[in-house]
N, C-alpha and C. Protein backbone atom coordinates (compact mmCIF):
# COMPACT_ATOMS: atom_id res chain seq x y z
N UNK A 1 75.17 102.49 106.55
CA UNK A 1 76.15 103.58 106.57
C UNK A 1 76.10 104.28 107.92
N UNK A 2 77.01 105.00 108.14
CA UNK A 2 77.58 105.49 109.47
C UNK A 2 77.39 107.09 109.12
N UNK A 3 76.84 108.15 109.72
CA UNK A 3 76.64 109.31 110.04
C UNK A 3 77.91 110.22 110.74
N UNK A 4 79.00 111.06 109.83
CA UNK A 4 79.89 111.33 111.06
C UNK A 4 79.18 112.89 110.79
N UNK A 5 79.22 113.88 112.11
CA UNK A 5 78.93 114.37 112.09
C UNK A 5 80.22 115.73 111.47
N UNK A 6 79.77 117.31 111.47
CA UNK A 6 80.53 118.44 110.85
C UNK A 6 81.36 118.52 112.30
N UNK A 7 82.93 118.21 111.69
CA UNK A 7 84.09 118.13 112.98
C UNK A 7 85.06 119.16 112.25
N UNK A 8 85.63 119.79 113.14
CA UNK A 8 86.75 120.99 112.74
C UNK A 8 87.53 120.13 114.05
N UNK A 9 88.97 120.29 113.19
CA UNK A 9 90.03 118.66 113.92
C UNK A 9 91.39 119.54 112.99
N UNK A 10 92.67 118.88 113.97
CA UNK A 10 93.80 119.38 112.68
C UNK A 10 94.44 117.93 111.90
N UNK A 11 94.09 117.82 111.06
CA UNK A 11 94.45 117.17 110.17
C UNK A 11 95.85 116.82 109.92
N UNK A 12 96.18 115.64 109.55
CA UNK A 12 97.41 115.37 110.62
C UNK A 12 97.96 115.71 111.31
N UNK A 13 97.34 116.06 112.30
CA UNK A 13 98.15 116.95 113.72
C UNK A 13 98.78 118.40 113.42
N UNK A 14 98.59 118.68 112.13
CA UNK A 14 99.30 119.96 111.67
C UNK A 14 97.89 121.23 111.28
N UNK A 15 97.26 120.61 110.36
CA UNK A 15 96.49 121.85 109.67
C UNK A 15 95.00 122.02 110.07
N UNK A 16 94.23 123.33 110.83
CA UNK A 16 93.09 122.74 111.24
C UNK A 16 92.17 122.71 109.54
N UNK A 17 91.14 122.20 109.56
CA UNK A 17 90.27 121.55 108.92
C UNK A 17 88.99 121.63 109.53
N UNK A 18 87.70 122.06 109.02
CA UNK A 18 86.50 121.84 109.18
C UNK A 18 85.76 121.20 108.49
N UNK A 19 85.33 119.54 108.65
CA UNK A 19 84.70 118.59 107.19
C UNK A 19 83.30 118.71 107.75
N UNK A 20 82.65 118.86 106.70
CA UNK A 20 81.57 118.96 106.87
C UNK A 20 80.51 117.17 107.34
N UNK A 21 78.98 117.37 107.59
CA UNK A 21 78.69 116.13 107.75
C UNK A 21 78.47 114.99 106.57
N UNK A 22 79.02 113.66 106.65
CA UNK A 22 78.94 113.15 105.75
C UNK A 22 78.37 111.56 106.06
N UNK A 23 78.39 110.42 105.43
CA UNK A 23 78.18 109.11 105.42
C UNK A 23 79.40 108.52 105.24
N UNK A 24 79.47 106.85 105.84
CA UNK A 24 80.57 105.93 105.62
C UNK A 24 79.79 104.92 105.63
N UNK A 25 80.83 103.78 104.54
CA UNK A 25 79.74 102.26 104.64
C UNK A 25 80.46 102.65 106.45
N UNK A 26 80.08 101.58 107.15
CA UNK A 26 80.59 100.60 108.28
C UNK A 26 81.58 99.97 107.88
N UNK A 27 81.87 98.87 107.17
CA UNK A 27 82.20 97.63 106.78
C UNK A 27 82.83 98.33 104.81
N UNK A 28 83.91 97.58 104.93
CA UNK A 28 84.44 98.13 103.57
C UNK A 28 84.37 96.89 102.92
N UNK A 29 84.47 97.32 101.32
CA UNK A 29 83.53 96.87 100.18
C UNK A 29 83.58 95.20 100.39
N UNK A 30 83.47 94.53 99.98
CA UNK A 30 83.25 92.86 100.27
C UNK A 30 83.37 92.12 98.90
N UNK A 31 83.72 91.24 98.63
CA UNK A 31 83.93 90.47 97.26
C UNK A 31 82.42 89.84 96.88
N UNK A 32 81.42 89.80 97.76
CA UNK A 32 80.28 89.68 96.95
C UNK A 32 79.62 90.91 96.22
N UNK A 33 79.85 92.21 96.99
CA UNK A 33 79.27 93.41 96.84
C UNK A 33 79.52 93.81 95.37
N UNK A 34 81.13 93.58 95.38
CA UNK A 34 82.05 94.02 94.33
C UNK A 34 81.68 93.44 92.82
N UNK A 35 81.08 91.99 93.29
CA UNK A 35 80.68 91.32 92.07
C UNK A 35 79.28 91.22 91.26
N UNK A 36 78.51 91.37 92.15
CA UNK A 36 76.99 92.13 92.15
C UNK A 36 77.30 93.47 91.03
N UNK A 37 78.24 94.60 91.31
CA UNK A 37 78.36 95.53 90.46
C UNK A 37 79.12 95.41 89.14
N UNK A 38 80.64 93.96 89.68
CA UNK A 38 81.19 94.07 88.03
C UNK A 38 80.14 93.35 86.88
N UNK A 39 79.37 92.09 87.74
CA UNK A 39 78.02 91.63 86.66
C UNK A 39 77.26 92.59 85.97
N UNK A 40 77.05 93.38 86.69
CA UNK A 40 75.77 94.48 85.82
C UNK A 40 76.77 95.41 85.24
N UNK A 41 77.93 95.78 85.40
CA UNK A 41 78.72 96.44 84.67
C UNK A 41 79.01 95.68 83.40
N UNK A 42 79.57 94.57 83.51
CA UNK A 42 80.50 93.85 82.01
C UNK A 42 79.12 93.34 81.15
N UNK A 43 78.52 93.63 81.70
CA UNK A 43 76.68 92.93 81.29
C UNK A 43 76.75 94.46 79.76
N UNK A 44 76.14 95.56 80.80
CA UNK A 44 76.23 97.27 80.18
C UNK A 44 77.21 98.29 80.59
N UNK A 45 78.09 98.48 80.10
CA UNK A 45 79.70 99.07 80.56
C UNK A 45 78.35 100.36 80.77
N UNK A 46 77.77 100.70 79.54
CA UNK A 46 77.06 102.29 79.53
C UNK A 46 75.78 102.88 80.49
N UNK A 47 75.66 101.65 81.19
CA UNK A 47 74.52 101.81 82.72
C UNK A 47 75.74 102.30 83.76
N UNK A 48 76.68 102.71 83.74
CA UNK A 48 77.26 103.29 84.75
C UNK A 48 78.30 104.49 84.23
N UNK A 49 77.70 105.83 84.32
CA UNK A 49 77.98 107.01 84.09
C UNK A 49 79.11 107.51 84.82
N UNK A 50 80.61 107.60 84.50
CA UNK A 50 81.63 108.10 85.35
C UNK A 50 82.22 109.04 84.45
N UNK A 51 82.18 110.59 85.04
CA UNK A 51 83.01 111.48 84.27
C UNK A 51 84.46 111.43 84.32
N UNK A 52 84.95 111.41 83.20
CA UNK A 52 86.19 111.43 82.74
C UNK A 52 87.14 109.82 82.64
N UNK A 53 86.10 108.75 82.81
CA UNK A 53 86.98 107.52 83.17
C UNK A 53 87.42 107.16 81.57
N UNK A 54 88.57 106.82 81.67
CA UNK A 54 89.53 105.88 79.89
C UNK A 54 88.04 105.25 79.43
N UNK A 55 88.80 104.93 78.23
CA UNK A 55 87.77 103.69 77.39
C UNK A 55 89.01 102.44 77.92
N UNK A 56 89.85 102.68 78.45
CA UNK A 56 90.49 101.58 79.49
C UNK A 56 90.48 101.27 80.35
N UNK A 57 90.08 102.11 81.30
CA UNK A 57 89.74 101.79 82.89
C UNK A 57 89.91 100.60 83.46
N UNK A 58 90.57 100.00 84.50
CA UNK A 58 90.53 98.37 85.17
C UNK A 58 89.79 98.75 85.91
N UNK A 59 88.32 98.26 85.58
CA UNK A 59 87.53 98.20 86.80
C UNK A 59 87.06 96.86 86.98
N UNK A 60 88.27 95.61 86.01
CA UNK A 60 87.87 94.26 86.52
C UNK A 60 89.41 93.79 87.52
N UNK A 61 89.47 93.70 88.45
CA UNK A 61 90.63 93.42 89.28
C UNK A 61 91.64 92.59 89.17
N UNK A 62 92.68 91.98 88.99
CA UNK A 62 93.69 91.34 88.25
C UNK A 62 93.16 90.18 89.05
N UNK A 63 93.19 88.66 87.95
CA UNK A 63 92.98 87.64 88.36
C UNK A 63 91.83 87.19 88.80
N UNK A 64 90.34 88.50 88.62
CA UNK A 64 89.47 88.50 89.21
C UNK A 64 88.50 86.97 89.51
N UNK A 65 88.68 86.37 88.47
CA UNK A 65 87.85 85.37 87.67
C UNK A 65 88.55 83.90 88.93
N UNK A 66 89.61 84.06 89.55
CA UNK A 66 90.14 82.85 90.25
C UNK A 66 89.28 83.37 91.85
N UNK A 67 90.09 84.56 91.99
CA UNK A 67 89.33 85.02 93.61
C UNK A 67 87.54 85.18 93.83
N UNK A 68 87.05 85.18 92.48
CA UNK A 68 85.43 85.15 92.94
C UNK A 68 85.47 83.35 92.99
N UNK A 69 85.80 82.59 92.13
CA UNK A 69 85.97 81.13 92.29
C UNK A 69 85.73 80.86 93.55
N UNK A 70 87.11 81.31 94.03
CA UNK A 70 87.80 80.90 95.70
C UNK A 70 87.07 81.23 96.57
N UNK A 71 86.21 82.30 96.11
CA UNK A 71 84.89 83.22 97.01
C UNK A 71 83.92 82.79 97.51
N UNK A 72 83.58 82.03 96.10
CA UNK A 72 81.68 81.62 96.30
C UNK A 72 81.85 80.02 96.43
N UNK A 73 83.14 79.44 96.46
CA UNK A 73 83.73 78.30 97.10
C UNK A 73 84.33 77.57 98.74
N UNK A 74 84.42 79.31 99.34
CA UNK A 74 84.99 79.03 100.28
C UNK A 74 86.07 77.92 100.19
N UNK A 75 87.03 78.64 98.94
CA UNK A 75 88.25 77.68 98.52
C UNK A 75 89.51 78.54 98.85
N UNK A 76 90.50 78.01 99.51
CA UNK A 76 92.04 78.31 99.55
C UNK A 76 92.54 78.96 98.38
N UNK A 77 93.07 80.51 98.44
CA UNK A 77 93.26 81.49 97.50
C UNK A 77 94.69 82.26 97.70
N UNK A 78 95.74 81.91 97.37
CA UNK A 78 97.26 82.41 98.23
C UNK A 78 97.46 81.80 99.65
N UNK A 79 96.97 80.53 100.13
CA UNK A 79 97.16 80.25 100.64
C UNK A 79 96.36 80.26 102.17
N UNK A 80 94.86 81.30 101.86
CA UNK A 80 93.98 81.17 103.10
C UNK A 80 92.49 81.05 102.19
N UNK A 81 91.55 80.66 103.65
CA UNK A 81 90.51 80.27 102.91
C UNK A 81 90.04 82.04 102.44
N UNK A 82 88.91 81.89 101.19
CA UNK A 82 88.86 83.36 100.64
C UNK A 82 87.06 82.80 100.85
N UNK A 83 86.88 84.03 101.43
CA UNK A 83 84.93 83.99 101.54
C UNK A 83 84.44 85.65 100.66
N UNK A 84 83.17 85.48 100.28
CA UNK A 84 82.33 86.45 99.95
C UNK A 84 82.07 88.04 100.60
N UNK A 85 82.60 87.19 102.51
CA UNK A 85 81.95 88.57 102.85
C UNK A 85 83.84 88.93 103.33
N UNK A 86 84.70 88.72 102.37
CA UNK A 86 86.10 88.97 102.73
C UNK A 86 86.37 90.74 102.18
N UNK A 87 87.16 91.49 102.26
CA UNK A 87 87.00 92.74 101.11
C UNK A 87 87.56 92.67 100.17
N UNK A 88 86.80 92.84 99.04
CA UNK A 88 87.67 93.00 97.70
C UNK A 88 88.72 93.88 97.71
N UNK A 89 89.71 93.13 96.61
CA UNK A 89 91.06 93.77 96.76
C UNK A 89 91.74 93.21 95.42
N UNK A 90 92.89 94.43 94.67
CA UNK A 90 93.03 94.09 93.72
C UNK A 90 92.85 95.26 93.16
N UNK A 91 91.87 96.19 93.30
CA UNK A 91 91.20 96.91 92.92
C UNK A 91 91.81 98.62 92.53
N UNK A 92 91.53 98.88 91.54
CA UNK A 92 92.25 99.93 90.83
C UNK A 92 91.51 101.12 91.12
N UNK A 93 91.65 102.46 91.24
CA UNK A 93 91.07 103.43 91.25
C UNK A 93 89.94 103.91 90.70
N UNK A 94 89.81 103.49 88.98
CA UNK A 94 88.79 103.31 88.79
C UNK A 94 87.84 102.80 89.02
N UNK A 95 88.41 101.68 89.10
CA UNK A 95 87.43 100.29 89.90
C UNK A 95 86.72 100.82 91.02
N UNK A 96 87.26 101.12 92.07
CA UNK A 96 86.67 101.92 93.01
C UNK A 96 85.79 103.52 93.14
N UNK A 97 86.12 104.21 91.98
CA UNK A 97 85.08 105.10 91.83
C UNK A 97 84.08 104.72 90.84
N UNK A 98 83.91 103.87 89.97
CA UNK A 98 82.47 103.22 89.39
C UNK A 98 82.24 102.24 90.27
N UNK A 99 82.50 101.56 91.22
CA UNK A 99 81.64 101.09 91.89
C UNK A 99 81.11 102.08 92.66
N UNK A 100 81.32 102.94 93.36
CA UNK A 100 81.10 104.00 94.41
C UNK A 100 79.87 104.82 93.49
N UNK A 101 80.32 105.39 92.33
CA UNK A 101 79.10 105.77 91.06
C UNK A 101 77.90 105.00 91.14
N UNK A 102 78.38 103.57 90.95
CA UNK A 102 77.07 102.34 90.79
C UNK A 102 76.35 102.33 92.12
N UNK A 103 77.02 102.35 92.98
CA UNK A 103 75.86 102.56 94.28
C UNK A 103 75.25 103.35 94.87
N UNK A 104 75.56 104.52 93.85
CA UNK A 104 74.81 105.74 94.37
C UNK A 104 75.75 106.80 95.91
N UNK A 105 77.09 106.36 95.86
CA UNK A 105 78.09 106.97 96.69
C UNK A 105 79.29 107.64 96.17
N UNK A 106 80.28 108.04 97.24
CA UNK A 106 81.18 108.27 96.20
C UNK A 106 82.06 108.11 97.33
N UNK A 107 83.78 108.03 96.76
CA UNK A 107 84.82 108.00 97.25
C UNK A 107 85.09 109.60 98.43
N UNK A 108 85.84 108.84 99.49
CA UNK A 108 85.85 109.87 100.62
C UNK A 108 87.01 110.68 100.16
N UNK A 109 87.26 112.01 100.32
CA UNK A 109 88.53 113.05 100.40
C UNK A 109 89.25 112.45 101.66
N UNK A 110 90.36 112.65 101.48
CA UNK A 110 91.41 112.25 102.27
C UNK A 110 91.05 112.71 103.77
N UNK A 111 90.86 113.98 103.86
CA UNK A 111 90.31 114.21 105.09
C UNK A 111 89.33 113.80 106.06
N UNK A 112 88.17 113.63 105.00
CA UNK A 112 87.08 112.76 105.65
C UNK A 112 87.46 111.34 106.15
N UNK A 113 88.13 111.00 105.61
CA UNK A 113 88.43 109.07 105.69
C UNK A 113 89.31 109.76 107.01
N UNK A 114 90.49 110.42 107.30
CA UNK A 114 91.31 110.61 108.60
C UNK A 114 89.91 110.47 109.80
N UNK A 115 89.13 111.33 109.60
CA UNK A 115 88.44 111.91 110.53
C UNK A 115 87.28 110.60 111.02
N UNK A 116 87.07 109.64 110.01
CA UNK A 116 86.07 108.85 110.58
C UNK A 116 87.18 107.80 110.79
N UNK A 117 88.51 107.88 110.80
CA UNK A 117 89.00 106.64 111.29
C UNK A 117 89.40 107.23 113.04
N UNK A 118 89.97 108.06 113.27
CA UNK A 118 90.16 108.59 114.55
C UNK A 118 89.40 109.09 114.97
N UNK A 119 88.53 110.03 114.87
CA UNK A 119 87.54 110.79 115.27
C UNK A 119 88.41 112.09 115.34
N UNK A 120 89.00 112.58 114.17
CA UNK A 120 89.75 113.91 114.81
C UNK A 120 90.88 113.82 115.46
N UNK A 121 91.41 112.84 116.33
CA UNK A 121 91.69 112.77 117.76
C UNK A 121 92.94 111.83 117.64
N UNK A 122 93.26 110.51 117.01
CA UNK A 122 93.68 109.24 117.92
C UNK A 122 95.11 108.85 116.23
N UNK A 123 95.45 108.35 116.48
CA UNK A 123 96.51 108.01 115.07
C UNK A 123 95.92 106.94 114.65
N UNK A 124 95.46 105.87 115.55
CA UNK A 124 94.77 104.58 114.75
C UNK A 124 93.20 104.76 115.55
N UNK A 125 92.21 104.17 115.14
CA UNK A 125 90.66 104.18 115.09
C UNK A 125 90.61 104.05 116.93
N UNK A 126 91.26 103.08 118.12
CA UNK A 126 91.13 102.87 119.42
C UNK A 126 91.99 103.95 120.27
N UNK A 127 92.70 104.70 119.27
CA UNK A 127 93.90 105.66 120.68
C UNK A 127 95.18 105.75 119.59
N UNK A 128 96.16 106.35 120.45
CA UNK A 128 97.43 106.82 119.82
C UNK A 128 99.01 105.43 119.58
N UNK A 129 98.53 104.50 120.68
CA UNK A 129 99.16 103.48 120.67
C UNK A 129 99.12 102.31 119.96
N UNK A 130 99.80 101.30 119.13
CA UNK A 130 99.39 101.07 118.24
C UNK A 130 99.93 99.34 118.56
N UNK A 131 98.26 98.88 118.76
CA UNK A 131 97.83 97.20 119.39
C UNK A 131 98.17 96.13 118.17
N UNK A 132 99.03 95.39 118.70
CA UNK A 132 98.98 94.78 117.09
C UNK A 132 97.85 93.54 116.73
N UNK A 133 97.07 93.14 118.10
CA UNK A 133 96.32 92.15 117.82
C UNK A 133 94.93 92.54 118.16
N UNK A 134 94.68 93.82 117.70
CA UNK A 134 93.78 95.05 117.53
C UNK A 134 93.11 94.87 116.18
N UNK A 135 94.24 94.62 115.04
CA UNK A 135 94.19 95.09 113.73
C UNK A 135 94.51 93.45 112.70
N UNK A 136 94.36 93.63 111.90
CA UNK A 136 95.12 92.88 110.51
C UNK A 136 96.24 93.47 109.97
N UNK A 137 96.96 93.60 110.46
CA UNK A 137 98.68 93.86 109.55
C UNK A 137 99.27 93.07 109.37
N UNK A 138 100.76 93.76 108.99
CA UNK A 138 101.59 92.64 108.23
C UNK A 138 102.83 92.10 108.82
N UNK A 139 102.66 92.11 109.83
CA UNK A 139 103.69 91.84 111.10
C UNK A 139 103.59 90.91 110.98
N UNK A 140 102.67 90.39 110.88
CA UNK A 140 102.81 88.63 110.89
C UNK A 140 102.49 88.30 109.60
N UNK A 141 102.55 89.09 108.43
CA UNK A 141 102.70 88.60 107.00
C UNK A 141 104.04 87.95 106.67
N UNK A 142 104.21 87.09 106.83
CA UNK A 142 105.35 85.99 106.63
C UNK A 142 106.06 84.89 106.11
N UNK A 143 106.46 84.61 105.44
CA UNK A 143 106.75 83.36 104.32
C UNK A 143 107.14 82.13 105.57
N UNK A 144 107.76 82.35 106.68
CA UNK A 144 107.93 81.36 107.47
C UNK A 144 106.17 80.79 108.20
N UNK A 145 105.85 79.67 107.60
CA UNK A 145 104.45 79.22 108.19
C UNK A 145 104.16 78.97 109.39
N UNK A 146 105.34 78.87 110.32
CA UNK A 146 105.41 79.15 111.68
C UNK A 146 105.41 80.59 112.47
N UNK A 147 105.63 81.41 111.40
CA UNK A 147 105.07 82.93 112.13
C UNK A 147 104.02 83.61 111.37
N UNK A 148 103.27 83.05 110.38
CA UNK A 148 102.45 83.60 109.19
C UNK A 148 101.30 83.33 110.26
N UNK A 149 100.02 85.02 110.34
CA UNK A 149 99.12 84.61 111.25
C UNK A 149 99.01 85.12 112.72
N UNK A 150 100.40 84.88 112.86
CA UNK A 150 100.43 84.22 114.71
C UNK A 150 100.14 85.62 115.24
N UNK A 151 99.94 86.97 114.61
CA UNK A 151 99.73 88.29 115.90
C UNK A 151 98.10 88.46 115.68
N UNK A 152 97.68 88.36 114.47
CA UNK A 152 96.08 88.86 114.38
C UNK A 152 94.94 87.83 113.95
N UNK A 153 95.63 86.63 113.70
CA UNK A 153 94.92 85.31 113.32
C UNK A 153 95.02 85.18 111.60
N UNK A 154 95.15 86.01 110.77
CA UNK A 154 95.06 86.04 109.76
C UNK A 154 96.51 86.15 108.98
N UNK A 155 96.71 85.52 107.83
CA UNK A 155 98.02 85.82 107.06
C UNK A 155 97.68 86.67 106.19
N UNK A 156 96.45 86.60 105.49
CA UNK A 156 96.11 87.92 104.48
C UNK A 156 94.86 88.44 105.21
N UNK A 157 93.78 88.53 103.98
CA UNK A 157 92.75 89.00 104.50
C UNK A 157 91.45 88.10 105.41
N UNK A 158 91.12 89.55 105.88
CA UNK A 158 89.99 88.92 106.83
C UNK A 158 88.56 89.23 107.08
N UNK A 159 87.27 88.71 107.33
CA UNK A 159 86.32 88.68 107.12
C UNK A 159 85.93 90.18 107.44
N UNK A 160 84.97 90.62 106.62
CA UNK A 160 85.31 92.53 107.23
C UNK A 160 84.52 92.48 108.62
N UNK A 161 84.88 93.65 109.51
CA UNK A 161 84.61 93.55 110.70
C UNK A 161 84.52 92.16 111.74
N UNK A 162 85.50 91.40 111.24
CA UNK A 162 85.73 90.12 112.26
C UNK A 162 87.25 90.61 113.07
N UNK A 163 87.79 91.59 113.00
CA UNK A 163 88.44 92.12 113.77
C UNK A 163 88.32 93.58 114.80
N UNK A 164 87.12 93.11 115.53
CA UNK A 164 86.15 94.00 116.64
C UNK A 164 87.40 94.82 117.22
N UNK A 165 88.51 94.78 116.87
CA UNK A 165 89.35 95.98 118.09
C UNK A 165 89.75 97.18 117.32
N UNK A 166 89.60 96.53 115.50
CA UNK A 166 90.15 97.64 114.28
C UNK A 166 88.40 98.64 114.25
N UNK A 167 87.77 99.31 115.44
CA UNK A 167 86.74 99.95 115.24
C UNK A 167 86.62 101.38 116.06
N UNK A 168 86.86 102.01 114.75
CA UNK A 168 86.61 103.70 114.64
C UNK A 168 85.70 104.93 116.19
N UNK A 169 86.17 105.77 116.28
CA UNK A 169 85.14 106.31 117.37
C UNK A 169 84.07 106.37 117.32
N UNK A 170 83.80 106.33 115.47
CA UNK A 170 82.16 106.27 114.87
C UNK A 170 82.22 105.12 114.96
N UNK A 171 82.35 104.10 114.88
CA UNK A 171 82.03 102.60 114.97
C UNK A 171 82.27 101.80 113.41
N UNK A 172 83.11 102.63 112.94
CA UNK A 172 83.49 102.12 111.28
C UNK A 172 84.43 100.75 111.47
N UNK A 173 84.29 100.15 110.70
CA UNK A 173 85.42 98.80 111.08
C UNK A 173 86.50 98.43 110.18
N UNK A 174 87.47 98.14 110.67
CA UNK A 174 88.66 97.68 109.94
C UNK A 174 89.34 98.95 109.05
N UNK A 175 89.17 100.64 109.52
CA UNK A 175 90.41 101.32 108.51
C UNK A 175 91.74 101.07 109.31
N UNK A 176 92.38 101.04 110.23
CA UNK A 176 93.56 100.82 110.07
C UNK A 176 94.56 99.63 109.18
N UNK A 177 93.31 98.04 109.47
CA UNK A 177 93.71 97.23 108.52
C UNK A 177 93.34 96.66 107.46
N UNK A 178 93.69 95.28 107.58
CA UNK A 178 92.90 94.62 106.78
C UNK A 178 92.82 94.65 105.03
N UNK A 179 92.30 96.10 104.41
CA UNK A 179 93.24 96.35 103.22
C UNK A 179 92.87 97.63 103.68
N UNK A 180 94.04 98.20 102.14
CA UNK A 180 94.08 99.51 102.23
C UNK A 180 92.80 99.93 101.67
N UNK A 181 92.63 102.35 101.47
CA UNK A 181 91.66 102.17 100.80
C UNK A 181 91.62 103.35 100.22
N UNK A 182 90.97 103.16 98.89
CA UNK A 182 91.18 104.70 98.14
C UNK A 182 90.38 105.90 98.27
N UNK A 183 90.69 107.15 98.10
CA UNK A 183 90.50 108.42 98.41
C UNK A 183 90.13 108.96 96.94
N UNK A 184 89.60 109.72 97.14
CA UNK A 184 89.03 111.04 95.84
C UNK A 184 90.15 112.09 95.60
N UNK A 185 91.19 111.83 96.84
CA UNK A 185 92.11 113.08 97.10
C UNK A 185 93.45 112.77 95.78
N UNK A 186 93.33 114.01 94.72
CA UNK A 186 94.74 113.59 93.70
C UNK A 186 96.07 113.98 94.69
N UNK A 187 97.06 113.61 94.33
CA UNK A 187 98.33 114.31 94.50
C UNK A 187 99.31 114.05 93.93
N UNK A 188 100.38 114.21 93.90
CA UNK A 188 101.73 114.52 93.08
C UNK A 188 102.98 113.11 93.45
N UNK A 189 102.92 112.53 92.24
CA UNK A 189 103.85 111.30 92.67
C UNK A 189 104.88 111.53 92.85
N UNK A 190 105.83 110.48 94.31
CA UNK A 190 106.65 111.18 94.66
C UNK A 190 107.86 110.82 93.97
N UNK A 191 107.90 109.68 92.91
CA UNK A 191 109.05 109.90 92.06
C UNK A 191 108.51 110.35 90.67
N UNK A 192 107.79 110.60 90.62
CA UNK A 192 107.36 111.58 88.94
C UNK A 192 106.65 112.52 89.12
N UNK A 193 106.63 113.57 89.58
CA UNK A 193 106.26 115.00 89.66
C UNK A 193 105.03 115.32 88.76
N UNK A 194 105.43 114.83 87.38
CA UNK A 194 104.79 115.38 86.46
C UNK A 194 103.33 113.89 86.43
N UNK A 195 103.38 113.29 86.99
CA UNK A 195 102.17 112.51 87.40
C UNK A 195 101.11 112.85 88.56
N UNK A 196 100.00 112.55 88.22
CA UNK A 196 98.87 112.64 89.30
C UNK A 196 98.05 111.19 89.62
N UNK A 197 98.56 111.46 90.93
CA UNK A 197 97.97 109.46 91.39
C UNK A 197 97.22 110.44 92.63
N UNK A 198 96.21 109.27 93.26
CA UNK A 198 95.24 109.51 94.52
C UNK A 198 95.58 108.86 95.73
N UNK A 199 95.51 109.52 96.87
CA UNK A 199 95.86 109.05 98.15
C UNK A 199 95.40 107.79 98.57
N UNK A 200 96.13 106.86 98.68
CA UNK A 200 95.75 105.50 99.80
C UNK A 200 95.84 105.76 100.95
N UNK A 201 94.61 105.82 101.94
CA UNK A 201 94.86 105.37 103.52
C UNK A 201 94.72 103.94 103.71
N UNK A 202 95.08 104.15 104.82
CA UNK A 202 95.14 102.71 105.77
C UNK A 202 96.29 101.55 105.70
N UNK A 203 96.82 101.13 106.54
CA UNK A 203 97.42 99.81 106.12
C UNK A 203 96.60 98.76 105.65
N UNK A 204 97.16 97.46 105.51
CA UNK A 204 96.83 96.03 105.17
C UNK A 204 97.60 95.24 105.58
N UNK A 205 96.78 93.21 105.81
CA UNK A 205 97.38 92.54 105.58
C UNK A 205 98.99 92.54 105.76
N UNK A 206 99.13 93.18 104.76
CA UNK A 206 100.31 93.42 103.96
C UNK A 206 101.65 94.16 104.37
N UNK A 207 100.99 95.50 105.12
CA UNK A 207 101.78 96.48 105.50
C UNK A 207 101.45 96.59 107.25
């Protein structure tokens, strides 16, 4: 884990903010990591203590059972090879705060995650300008197989921190791409009001 230190910064360029000091993995969650915790979870749902989670919760990821396959196979999964130390994805909110529970961490507030991806300072993790063969996006997410790839090497996902240019002022790797990632922060959906969903940062792949 990564050490950011107590930064007072304005938060999206608008509101100042003082976050106090906190921890970050480096490297975001990984499909071996992920599976290490759903084993000892689906093993004893009741060895992992989360206040307020459903007796429904998805904290097993859609399709999970093909992408660990493709994982611990180093087998072709949507169409790229899928490895262990790739980041899990799929993954539901809950999912992501009992794992974060199970390891003895917890999910970042929206603010904190801004602040260790820029340092306060930058719109993406290297500066204000935005590199496209820096990152994993979705610029080159493409159904034509002649442009699928061609800006960041990857059509989906990619090995975490194998894209050395997507790295933070703290030295965190891959929040601008690669996948997105969830926050502790609730807020107000923007076509149902009367719903409460949690902030995603970052792009992906995808976006």
């Amino acid at each position: 884990m990564i050490k950011v230190p107590t930064t007072a910064y304005k938060f999206q360029n608008e509101r100042q903010v003082t976050v106090n000091e906190f921890y970050i993995d480096k490297y975001e969650v990984t499909i071996d990591q992920y599976a290490k915790f759903l084993d000892e979870y689906l093993k004893s749902p009741g060895i992992i203590k989360v206040p307020g989670m459903p007796d429904d919760a998805k904290i097993k990821p859609e399709d999970w059972d093909n992408i660990l396959l493709a994982a611990r196979n180093r087998m072709r999964y949507q169409g790229q090879e899928l490895r262990g130390d790739c980041p899990v994805f799929n993954v539901s909110w809950w999912g992501a705060y009992a794992y974060a529970t199970w390891a003895g961490k917890r999910l970042l507030r929206e603010e904190e995650w801004e602040l260790a991806m820029g340092g306060g300072k930058y719109k993406f993790p290297w500066g204000d300008e935005l590199v496209l063969k820096r990152v994993n996006l979705g610029e080159d997410y493409d159904s034509d197989p002649n442009k699928m790839g061609k800006i960041d090497g990857f059509i989906k996902w990619a090995p975490v921190g194998i894209s050395g240019g997507d790295k933070s002022p703290f030295g965190v790797m891959d929040m601008a791409g690669n996948v997105a990632e969830w926050t502790q922060t609730p807020s107000t959906h923007v076509h149902l009001p009367s719903e409460q969903v949690y902030v995603i940062r970052g792009a992906s792949f995808q976006t």
